[in-house]
C-alpha atoms as a PDB file:
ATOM      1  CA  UNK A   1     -12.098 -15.104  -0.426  1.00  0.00           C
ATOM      2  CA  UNK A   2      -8.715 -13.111   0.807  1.00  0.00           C
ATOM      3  CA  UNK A   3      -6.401 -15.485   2.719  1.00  0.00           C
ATOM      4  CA  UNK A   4      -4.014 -14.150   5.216  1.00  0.00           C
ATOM      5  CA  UNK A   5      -1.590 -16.719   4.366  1.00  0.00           C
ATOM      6  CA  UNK A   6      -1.535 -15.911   0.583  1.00  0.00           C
ATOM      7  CA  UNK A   7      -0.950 -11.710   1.807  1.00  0.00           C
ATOM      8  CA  UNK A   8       1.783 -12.563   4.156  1.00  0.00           C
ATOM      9  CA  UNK A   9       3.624 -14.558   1.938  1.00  0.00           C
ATOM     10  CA  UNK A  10       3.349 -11.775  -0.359  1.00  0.00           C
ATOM     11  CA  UNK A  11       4.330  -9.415   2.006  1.00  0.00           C
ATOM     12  CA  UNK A  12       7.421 -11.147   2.869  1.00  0.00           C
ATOM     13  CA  UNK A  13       9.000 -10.046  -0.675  1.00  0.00           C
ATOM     14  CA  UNK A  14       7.754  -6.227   0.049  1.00  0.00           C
ATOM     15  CA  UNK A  15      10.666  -3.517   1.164  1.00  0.00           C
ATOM     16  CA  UNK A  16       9.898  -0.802   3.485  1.00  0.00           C
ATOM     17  CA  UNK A  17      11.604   2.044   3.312  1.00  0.00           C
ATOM     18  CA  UNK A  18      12.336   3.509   6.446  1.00  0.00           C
ATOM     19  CA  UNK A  19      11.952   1.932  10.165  1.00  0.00           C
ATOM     20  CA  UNK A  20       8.527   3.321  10.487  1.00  0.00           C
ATOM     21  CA  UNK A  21       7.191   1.421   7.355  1.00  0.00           C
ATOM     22  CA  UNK A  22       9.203  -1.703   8.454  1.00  0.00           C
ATOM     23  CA  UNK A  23       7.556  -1.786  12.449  1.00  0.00           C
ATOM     24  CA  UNK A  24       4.295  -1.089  10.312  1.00  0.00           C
ATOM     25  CA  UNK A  25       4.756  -3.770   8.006  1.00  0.00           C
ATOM     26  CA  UNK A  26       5.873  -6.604  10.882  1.00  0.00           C
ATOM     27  CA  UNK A  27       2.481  -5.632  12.798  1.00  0.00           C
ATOM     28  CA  UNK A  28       0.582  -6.091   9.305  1.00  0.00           C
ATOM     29  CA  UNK A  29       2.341  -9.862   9.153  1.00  0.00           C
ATOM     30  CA  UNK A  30       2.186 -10.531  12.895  1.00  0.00           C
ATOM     31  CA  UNK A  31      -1.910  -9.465  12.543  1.00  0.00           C
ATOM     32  CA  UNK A  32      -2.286 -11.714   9.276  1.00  0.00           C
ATOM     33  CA  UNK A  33      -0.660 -14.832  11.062  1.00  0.00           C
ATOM     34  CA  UNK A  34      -2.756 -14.492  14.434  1.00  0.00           C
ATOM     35  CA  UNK A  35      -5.882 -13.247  13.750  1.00  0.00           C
ATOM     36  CA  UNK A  36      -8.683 -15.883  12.604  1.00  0.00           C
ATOM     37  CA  UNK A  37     -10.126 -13.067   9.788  1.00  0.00           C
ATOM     38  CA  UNK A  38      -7.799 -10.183  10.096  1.00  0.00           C
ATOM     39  CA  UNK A  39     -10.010  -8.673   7.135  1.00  0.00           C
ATOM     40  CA  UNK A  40     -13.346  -8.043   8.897  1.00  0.00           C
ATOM     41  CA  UNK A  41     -14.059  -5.038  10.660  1.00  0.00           C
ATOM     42  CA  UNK A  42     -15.977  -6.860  13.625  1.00  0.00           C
ATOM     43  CA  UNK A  43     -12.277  -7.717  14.712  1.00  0.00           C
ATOM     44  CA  UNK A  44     -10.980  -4.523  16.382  1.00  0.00           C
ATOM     45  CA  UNK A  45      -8.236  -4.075  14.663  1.00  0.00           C
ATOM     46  CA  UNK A  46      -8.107  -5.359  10.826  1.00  0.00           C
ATOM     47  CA  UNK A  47      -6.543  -5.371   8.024  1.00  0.00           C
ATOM     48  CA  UNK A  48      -7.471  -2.003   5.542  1.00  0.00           C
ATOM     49  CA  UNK A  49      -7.544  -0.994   1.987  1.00  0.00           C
ATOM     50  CA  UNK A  50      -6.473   2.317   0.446  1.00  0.00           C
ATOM     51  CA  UNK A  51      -5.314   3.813  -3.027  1.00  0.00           C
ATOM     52  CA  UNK A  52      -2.819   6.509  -4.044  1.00  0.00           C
ATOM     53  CA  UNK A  53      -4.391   7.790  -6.762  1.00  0.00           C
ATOM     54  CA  UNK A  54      -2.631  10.078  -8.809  1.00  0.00           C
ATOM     55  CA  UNK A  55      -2.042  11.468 -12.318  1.00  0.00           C
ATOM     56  CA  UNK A  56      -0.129   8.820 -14.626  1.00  0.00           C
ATOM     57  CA  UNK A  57       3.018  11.131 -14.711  1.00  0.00           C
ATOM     58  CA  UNK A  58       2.639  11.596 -11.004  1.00  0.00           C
ATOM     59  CA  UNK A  59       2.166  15.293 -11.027  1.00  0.00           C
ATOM     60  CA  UNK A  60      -0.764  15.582  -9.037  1.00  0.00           C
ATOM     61  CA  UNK A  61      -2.731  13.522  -6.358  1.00  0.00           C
ATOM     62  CA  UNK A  62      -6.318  12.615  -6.102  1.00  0.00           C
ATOM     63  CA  UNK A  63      -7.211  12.915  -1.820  1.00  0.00           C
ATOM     64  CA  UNK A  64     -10.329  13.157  -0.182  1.00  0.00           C
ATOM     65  CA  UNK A  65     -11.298  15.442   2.641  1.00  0.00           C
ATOM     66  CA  UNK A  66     -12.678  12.723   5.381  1.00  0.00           C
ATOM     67  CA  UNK A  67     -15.847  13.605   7.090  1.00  0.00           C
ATOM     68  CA  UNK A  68     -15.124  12.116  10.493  1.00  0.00           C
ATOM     69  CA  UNK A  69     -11.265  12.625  10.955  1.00  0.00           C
ATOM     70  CA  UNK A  70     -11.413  16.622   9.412  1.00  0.00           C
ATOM     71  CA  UNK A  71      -8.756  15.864   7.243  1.00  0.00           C
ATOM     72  CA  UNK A  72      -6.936  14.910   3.718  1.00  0.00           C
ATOM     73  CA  UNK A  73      -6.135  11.318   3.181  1.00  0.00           C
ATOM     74  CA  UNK A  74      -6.001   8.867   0.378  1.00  0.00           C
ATOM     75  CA  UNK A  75      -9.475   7.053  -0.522  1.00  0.00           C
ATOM     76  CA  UNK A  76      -9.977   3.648   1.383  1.00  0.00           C
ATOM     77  CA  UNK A  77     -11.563   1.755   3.590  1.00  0.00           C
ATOM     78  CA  UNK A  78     -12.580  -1.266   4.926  1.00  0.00           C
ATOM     79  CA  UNK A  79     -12.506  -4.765   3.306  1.00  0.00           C
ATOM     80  CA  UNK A  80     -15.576  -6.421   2.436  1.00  0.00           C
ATOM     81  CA  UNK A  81     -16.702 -10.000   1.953  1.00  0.00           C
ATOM     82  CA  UNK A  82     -17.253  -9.726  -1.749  1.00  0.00           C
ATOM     83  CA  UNK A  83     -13.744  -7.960  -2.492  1.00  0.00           C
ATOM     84  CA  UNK A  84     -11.300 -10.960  -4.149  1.00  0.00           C
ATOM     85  CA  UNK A  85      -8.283  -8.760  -2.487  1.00  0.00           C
ATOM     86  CA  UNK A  86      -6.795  -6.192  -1.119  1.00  0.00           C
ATOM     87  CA  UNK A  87      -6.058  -4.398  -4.245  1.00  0.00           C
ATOM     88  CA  UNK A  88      -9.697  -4.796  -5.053  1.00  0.00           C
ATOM     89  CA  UNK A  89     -11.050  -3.221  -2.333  1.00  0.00           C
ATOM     90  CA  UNK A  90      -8.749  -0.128  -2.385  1.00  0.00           C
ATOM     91  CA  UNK A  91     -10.228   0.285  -5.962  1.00  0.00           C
ATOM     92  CA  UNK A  92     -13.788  -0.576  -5.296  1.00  0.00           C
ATOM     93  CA  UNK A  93     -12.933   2.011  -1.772  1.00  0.00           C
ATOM     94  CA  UNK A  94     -11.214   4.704  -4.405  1.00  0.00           C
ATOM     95  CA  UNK A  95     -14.078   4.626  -6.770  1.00  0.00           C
ATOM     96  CA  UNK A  96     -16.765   4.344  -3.806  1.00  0.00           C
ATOM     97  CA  UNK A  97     -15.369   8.034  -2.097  1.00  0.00           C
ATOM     98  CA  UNK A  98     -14.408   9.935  -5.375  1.00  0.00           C
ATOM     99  CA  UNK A  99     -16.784   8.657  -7.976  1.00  0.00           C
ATOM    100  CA  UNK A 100     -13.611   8.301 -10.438  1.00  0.00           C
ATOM    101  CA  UNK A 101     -14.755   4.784 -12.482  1.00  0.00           C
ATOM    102  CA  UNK A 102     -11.498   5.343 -14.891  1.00  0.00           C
ATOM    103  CA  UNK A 103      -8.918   4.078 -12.494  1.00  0.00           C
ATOM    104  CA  UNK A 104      -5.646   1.803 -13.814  1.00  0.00           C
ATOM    105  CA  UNK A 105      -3.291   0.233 -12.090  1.00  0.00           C
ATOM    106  CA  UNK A 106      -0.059   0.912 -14.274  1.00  0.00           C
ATOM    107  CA  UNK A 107       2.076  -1.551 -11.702  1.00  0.00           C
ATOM    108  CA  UNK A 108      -1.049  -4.076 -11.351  1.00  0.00           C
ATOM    109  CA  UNK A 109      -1.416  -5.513  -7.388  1.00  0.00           C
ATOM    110  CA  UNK A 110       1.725  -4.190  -6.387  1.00  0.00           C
ATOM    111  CA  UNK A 111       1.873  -3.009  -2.319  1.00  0.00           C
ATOM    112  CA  UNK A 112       3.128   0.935  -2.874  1.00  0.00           C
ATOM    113  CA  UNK A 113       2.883   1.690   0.833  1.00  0.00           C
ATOM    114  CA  UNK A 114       2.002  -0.046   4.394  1.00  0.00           C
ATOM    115  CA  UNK A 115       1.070   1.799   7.708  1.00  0.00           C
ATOM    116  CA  UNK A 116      -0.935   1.026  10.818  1.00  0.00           C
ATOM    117  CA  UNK A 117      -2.633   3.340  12.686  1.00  0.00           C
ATOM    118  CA  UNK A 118      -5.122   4.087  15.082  1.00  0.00           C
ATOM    119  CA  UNK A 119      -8.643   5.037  14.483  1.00  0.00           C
ATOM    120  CA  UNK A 120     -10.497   7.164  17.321  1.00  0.00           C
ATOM    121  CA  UNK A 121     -13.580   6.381  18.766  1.00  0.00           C
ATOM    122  CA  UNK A 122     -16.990   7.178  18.055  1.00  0.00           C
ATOM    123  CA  UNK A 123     -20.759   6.338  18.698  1.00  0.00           C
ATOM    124  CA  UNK A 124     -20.723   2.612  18.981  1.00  0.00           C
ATOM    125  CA  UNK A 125     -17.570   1.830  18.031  1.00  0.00           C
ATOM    126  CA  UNK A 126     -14.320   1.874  20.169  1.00  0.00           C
ATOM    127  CA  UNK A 127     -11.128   3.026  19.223  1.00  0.00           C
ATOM    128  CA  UNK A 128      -9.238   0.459  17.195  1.00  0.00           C
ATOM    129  CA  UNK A 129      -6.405   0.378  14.456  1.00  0.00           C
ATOM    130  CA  UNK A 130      -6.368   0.045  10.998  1.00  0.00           C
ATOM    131  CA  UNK A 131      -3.392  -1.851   9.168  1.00  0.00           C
ATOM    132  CA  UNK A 132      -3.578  -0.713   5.985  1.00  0.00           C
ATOM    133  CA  UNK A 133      -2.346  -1.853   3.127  1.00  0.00           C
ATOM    134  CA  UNK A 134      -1.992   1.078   0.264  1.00  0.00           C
ATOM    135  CA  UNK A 135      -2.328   0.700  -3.715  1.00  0.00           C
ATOM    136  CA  UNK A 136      -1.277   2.892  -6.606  1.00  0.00           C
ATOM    137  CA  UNK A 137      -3.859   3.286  -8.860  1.00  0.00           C
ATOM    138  CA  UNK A 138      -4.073   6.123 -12.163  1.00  0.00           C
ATOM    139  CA  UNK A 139      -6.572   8.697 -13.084  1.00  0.00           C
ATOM    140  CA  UNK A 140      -7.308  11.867 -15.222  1.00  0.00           C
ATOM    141  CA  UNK A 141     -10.687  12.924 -14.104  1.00  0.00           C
ATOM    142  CA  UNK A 142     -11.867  16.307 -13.880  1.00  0.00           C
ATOM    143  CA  UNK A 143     -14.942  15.812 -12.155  1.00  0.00           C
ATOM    144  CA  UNK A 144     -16.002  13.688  -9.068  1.00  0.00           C
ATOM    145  CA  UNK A 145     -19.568  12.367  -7.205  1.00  0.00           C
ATOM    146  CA  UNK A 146     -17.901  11.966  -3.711  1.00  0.00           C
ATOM    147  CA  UNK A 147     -19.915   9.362  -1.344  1.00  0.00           C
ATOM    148  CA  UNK A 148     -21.234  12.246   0.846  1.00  0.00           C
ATOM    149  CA  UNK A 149     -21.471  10.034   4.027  1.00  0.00           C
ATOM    150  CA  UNK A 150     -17.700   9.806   4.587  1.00  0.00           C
ATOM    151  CA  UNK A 151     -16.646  12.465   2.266  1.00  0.00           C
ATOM    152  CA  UNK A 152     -16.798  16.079   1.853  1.00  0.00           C
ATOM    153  CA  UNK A 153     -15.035  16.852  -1.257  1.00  0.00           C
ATOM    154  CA  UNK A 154     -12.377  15.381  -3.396  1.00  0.00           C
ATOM    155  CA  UNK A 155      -9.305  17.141  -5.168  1.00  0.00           C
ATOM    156  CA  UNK A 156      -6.254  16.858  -7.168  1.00  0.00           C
ATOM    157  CA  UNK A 157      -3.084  17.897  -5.309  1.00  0.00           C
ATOM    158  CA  UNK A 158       0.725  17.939  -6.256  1.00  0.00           C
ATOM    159  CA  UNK A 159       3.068  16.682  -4.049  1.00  0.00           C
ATOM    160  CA  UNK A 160       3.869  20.010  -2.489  1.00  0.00           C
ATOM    161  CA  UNK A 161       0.221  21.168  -2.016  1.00  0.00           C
ATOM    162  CA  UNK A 162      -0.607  17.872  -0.462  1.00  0.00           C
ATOM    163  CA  UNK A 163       2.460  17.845   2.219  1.00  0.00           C
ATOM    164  CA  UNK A 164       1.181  21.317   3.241  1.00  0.00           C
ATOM    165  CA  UNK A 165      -2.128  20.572   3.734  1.00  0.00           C
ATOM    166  CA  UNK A 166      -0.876  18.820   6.846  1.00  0.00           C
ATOM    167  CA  UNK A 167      -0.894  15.081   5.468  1.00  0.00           C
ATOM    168  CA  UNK A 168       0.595  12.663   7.691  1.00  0.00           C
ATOM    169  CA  UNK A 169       3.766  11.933   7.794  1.00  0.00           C
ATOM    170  CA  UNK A 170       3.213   8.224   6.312  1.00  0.00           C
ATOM    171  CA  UNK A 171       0.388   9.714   3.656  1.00  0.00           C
ATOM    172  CA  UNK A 172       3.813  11.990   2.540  1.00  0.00           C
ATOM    173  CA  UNK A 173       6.156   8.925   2.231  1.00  0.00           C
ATOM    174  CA  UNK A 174       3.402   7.072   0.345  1.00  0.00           C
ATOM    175  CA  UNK A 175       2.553  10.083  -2.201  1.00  0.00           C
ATOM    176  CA  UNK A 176       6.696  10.121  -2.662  1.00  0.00           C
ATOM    177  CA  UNK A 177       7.059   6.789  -3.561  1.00  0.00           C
ATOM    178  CA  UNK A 178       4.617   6.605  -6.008  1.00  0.00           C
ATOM    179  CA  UNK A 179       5.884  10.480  -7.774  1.00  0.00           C
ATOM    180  CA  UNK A 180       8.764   8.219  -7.924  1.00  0.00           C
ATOM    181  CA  UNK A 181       7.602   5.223  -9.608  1.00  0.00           C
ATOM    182  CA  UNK A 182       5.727   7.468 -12.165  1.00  0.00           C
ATOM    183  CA  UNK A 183       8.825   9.629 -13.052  1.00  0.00           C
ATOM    184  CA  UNK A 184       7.422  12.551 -11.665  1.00  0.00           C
ATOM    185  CA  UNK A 185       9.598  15.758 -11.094  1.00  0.00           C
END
């Protein structure tokens, strides 16, 4: 089972870079220390999952075109019961929306990116927020069997395409970061 004290602790030792990422990650910690399960999605807000997935020489991006919100993000999702952490539910989430099975982690657990942010509302559910926590995870596929429900397609994009396909602005600081770590141009 995920413990909120185990994730806070090791979010004290993460660095944000910039004062949006920093308000974003004192929320996450503020959420982990008050919430009795921050991780369940019965609590209105919780505590989310999501992968960066990109090429290992961080040329290109792997994002998914999200059903409900109309627009390119990063595969994720919720955490569930059965995932051991975080980082396992962003991958279990990234191979879940893009089909991809081949997915490494060349900087294992590590936190690559941390935003909240609301979610609107829809048929039984209320607008809430997600704080998500955001992995960098590897890939070379060619080919993906998207999870149709939440899905509509996946592709690969480089850094460039991605920021002007209207990404948000903390999608674009995540997707730079992790160019970075992989030595891309």
């Amino acid at each position: 089972m995920i413990s909120a004290e185990d994730l806070d602790r090791r979010l004290a030792a993460y660095r944000p870079d910039g004062a949006a990422e920093e308000e974003s990650l004192a929320r996450i910690r503020a959420l982990l220390r008050a919430a009795p399960d921050p991780f369940t999605r019965a609590a209105r807000d919780h505590v989310t999952a999501s992968a960066v997935v990109a090429r290992p020489d961080g040329s290109a991006f792997l994002l998914v075109h999200h059903r409900r919100l109309e627009r390119w993000l990063q595969p994720g999702g919720h955490v569930e019961p059965d995932d051991a952490s975080v980082f396992d539910a962003a991958r279990r989430e990234a191979r879940e929306e893009t089909g991809v099975e081949d997915l490494a982690a060349p900087f294992g657990d590590l936190v690559l990116d941390v935003d909240v942010h609301p979610i609107p509302a829809r048929a039984g559910r209320p607008a809430h927020v997600h704080f998500d926590l955001r992995h960098l995870l590897t890939a070379t596929a060619t080919r993906f069997a998207v999870a149709e429900e939440e899905v509509r397609r996946a592709e690969w994009f480089s850094l460039e395409e991605a920021r002007a396909s209207d990404v948000d602005e903390s999608l674009s600081r995540a997707l730079g970061k992790a160019r970075a770590l992989l030595g891309g141009a």
